[in-house]
Protein backbone atom coordinates (compact mmCIF):
# COMPACT_ATOMS: atom_id res chain seq x y z
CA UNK A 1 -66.89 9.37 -15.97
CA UNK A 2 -66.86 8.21 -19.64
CA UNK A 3 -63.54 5.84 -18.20
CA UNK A 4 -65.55 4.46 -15.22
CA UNK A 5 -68.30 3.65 -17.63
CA UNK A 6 -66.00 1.69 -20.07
CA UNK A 7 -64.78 -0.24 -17.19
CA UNK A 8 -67.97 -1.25 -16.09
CA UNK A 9 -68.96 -2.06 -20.01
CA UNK A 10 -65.74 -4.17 -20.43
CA UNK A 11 -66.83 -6.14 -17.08
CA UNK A 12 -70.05 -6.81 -18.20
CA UNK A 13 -69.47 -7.60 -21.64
CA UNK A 14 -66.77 -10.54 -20.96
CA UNK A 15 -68.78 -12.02 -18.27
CA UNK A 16 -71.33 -12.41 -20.32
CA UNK A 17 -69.60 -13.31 -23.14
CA UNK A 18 -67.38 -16.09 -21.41
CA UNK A 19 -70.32 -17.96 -20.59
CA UNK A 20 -70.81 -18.49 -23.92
CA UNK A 21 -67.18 -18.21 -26.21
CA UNK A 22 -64.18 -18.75 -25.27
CA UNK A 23 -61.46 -17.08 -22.63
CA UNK A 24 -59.48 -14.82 -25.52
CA UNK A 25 -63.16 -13.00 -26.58
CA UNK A 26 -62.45 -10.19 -23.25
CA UNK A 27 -60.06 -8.65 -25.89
CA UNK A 28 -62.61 -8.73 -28.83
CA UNK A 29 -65.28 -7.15 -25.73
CA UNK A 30 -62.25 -4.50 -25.28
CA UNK A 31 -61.65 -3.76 -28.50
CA UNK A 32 -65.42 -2.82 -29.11
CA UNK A 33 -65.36 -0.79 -25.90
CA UNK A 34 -62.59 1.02 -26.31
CA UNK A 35 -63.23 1.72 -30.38
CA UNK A 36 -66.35 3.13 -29.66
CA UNK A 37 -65.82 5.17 -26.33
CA UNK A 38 -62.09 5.86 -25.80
CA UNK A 39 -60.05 7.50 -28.59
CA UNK A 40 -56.63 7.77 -25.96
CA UNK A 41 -54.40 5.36 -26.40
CA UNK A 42 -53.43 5.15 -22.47
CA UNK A 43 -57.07 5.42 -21.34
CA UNK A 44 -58.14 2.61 -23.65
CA UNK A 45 -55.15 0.18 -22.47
CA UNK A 46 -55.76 1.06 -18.89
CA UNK A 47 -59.91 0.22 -19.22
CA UNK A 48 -58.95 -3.02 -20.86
CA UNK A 49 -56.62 -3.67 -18.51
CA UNK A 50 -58.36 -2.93 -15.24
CA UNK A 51 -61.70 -4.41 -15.95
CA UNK A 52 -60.32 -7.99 -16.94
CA UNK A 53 -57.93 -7.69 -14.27
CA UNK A 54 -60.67 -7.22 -12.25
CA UNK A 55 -62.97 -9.75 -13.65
CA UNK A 56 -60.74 -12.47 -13.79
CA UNK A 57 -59.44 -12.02 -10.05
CA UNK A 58 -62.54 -12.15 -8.66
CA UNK A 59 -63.53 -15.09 -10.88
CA UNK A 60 -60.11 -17.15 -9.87
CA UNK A 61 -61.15 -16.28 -6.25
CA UNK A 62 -64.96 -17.43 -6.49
CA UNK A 63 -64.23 -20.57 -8.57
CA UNK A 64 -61.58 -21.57 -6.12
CA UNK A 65 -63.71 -21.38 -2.70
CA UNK A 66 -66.17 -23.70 -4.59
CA UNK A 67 -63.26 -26.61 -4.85
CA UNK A 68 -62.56 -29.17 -2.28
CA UNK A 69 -58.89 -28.71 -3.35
CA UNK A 70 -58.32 -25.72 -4.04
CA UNK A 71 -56.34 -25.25 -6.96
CA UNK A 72 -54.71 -21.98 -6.24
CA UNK A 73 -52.55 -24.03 -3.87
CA UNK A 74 -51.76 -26.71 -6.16
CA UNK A 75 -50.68 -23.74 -8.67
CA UNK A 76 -48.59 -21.57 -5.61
CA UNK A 77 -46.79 -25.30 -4.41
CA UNK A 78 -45.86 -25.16 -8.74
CA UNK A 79 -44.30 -22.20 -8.90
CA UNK A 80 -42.40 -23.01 -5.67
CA UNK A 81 -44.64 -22.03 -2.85
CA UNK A 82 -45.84 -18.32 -3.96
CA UNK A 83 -48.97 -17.30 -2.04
CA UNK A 84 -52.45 -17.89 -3.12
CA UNK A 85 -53.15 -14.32 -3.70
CA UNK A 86 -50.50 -14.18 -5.51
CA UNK A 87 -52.07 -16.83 -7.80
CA UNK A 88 -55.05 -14.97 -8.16
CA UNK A 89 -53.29 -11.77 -8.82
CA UNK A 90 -51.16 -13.61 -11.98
CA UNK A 91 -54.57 -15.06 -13.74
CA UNK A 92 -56.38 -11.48 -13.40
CA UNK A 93 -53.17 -9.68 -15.38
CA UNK A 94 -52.82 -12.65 -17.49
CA UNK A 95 -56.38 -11.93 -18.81
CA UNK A 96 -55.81 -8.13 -17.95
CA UNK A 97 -52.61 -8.09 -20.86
CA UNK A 98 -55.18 -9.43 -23.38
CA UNK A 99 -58.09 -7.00 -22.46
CA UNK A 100 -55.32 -4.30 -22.32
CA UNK A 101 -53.94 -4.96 -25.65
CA UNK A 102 -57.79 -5.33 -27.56
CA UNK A 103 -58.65 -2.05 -26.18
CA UNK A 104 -55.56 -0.44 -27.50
CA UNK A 105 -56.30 -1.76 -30.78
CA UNK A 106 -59.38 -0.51 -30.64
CA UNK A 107 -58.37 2.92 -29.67
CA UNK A 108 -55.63 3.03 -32.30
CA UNK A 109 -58.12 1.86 -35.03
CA UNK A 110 -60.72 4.19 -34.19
CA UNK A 111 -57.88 7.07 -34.55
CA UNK A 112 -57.14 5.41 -38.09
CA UNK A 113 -60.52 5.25 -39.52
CA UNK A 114 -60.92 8.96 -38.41
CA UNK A 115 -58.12 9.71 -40.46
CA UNK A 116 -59.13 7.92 -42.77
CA UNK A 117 -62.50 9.36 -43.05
CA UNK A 118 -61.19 13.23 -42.63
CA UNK A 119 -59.06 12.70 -45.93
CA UNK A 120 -61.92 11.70 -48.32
């Protein structure tokens, strides 16, 4: 449960943060997830990874229906005729690697700070 909620956390947090800063703060939003809910490493990539994956595909999809051209096609006919979906798919783990990688870091310094704290 605590996993489902940290998904739904990392969600929320970058899309409301990206209205606002730039694309790169969905790791800073995973990092604070992750360092204050998730202290496994695997769980804590995973959350990051999955809830900007899933935020960014759905954001490449609903930005692109509002275009008269849409760009996913100009994108697919540059990387020699892939399908849209495809597209879509290779901006949400492009975001996804980021979030990923801020909620590891936040797992991993959460597990240092406890150590740190535990040998005082």
């Amino acid at each position: 449960m605590k996993i489902v909620l940290s998904i739904i956390y990392v969600i929320l947090g970058s899309l409301i943060c990206q209205y606002f800063l730039p694309w790169w703060i969905v790791g800073l939003v995973s990092f604070v997830v992750c360092y204050i809910f998730l202290s496994n490493k695997w769980a804590a990539f995973g959350v990051g990874l999955l809830g900007v994956l899933v935020l960014w595909t759905v954001k490449a999809y609903l930005a692109d229906q509002n275009f008269d051209v849409p760009v996913s096609s100009l994108l697919a006919s540059l990387f020699g005729q892939i399908s849209t979906s495809a597209v879509y798919f290779l901006t949400g783990i492009t975001g996804g690697l980021i979030g990923g990688l801020g909620g590891l870091l936040g797992s991993w310094t959460r597990a240092l700070s406890v150590q740190n704290t535990s040998q005082k």
